[in-house]
N, C-alpha and C. Protein backbone atom coordinates (compact mmCIF):
# COMPACT_ATOMS: atom_id res chain seq x y z
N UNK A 1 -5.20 0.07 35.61
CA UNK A 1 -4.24 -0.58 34.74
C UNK A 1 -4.81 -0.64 33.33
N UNK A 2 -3.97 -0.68 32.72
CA UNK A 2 -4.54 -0.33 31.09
C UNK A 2 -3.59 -1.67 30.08
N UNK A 3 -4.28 -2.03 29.09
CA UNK A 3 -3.18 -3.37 28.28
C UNK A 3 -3.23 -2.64 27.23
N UNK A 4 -1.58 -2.79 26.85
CA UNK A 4 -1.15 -2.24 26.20
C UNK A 4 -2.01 -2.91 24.47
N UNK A 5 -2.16 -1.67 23.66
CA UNK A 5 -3.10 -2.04 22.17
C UNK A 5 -1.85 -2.82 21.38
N UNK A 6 -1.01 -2.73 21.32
CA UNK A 6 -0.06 -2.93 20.69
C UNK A 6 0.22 -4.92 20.72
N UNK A 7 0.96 -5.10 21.74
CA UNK A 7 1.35 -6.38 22.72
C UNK A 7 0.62 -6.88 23.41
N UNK A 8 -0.59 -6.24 23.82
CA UNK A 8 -1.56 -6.63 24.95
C UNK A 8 -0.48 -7.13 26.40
N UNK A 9 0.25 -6.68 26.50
CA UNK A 9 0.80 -6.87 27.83
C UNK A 9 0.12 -5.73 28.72
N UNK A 10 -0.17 -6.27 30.10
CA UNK A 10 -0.75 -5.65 31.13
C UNK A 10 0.06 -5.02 31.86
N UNK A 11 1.39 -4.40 31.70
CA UNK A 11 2.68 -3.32 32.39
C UNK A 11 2.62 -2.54 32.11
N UNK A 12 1.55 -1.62 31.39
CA UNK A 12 1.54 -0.28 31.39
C UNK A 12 1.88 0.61 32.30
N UNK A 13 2.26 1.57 32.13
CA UNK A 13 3.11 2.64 33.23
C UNK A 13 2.63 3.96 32.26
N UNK A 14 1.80 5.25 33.79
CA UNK A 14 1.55 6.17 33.38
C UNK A 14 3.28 6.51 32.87
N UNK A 15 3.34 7.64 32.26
CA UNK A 15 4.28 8.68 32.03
C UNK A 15 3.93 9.51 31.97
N UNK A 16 2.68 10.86 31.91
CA UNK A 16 2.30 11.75 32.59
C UNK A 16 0.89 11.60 32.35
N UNK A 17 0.39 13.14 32.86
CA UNK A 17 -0.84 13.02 32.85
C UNK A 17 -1.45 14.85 32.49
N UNK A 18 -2.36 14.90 32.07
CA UNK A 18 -2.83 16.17 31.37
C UNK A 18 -2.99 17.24 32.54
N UNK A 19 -2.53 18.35 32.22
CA UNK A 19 -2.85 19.42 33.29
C UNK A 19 -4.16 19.85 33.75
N UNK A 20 -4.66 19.33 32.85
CA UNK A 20 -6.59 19.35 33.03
C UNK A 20 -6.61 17.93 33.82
N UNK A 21 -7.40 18.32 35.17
CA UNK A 21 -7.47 16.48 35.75
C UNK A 21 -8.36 15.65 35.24
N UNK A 22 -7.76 14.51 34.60
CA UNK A 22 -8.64 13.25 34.16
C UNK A 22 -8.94 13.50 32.76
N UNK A 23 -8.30 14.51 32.09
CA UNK A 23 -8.22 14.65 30.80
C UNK A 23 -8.05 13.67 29.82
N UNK A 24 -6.47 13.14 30.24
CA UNK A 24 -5.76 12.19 29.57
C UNK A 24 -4.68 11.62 30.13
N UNK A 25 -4.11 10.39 29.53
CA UNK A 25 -2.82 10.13 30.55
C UNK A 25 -1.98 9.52 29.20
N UNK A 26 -0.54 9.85 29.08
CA UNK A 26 0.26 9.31 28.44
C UNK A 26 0.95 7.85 29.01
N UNK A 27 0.32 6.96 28.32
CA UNK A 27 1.32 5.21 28.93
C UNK A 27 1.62 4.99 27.71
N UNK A 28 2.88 3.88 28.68
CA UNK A 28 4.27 3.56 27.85
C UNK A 28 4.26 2.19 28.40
N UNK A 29 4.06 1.29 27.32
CA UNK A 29 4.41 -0.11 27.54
C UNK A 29 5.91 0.12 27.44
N UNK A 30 6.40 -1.08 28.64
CA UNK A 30 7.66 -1.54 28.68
C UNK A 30 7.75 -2.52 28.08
N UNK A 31 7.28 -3.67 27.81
CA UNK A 31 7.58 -4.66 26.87
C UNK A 31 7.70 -4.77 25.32
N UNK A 32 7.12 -3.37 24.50
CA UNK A 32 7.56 -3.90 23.33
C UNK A 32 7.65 -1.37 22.83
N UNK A 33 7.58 -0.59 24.03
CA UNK A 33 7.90 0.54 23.74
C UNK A 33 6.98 1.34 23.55
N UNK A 34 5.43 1.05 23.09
CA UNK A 34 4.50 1.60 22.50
C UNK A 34 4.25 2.36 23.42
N UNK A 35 3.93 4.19 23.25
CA UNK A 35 3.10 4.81 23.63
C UNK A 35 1.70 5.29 23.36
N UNK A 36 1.05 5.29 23.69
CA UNK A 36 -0.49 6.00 23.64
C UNK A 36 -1.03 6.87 24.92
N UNK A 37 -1.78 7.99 24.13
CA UNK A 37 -2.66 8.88 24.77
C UNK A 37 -3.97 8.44 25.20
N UNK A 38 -4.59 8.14 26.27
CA UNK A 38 -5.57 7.44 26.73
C UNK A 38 -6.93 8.33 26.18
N UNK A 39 -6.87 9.63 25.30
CA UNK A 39 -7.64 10.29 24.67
C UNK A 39 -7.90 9.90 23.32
N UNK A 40 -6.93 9.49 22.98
CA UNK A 40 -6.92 8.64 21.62
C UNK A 40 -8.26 7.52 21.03
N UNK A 41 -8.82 7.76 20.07
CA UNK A 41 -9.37 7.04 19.55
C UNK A 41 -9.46 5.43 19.69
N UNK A 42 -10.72 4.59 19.51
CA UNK A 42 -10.59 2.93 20.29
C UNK A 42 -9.86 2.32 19.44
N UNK A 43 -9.57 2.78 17.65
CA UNK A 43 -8.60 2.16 16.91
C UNK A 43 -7.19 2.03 17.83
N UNK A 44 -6.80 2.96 18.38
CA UNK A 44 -5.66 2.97 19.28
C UNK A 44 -5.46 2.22 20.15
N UNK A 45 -6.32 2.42 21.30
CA UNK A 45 -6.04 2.37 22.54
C UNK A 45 -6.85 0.78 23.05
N UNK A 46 -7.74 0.35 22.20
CA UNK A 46 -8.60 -1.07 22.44
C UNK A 46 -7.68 -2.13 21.57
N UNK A 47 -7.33 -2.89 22.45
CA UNK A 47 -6.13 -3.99 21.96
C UNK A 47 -7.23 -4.66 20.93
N UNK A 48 -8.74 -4.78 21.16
CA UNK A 48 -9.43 -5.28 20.21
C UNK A 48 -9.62 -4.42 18.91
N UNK A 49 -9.34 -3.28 18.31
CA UNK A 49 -9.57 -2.58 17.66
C UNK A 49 -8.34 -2.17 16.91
N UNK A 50 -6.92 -2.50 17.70
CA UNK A 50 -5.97 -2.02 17.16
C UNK A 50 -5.45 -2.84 15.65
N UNK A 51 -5.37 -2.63 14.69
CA UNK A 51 -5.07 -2.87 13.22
C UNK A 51 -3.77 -3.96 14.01
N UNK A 52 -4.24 -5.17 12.95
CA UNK A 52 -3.35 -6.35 13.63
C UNK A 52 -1.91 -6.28 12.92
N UNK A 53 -2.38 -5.81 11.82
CA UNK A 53 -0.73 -5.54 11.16
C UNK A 53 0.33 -4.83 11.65
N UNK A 54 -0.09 -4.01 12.93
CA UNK A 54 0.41 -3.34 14.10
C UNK A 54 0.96 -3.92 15.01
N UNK A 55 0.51 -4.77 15.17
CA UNK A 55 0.67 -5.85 16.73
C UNK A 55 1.67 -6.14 16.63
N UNK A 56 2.24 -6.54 17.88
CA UNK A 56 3.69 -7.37 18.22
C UNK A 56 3.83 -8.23 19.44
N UNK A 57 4.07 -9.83 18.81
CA UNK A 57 4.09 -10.67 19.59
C UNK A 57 5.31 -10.46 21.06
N UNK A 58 5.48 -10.31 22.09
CA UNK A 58 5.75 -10.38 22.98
C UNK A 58 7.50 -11.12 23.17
N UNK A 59 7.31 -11.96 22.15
CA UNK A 59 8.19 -13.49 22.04
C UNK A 59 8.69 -12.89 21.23
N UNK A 60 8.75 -12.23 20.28
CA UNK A 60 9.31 -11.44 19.04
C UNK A 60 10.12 -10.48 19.09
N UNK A 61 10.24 -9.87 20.27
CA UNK A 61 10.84 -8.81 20.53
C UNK A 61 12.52 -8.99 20.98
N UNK A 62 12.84 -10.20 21.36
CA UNK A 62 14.10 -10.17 21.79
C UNK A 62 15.18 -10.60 20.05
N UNK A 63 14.33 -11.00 19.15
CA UNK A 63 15.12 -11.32 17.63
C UNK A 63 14.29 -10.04 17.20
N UNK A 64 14.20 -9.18 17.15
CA UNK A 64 13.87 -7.93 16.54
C UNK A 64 14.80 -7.37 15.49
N UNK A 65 15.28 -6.81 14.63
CA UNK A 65 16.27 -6.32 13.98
C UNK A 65 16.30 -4.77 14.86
N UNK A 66 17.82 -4.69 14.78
CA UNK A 66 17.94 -3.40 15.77
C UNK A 66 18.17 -2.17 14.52
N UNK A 67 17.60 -1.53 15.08
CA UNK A 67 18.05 0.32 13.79
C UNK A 67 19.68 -0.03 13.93
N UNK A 68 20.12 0.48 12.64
CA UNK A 68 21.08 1.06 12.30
C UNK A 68 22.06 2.01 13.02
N UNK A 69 23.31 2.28 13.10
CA UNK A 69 23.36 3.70 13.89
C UNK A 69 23.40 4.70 12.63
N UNK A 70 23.43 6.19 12.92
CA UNK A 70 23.31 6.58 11.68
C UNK A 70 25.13 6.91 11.43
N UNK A 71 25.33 7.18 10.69
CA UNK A 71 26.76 7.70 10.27
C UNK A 71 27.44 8.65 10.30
N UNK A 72 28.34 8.82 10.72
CA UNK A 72 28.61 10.29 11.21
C UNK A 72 28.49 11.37 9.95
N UNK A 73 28.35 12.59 10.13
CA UNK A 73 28.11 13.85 9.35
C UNK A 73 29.53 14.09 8.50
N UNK A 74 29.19 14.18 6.96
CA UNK A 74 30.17 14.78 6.26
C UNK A 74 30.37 15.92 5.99
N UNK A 75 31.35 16.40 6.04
CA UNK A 75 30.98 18.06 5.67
C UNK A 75 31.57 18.11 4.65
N UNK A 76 30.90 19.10 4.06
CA UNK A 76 30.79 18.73 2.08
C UNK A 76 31.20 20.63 2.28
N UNK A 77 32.31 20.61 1.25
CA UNK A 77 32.98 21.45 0.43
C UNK A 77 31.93 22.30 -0.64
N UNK A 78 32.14 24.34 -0.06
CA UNK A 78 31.62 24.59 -0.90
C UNK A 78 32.58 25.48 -1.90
C-alpha cells in the first residue's frame, strides 16, 4: 500500500504496472485524483517531501471549484 504524496490518504490503487517486472507501478489516489509513477523522484512520491503548496486537504475536496465546461466550437468564416 502506498499514501498518496498529495492528500496522504492511504487508498491508493495500482492502475498499471511496467512491462519490465517491478520496474514501476502507476497509482491513482481516489480521494483527491492524483497520479504518480512509483519511479518518480522522493519530491513526488514521499508525502514528506512533496512541496506543500501542492497538498490537498481531504475536507477540501467536496467545496472545490469545478472546471468550467468548455464552449462549444465556432466556426469562423473564411
Amino acid at each position: 500500500m502506498h499514501i498518496c504524496p498529495r492528500c496522504e490518504s492511504n487508498r491508493s490503487e495500482v492502475v498499471t504496472r511496467s512491462p519490465v517486472k517491478g520496474a514501476w507501478e502507476v497509482l491513482l489516489c481516489p480521494v483527491c485524483m492524483f497520479t504518480w509513477r512509483t519511479s518518480e523522484p522522493d519530491s513526488i512520491t514521499d508525502p514528506a517531501k512533496y512541496k506543500s503548496a501542492f497538498k490537498v486537504n481531504p475536507q477540501d475536496i467536496p467545496n472545490a471549484a469545478h472546471v468550467p465546461p468548455i464552449p462549444e466550437r465556432v466556426q469562423r468564416r473564411s
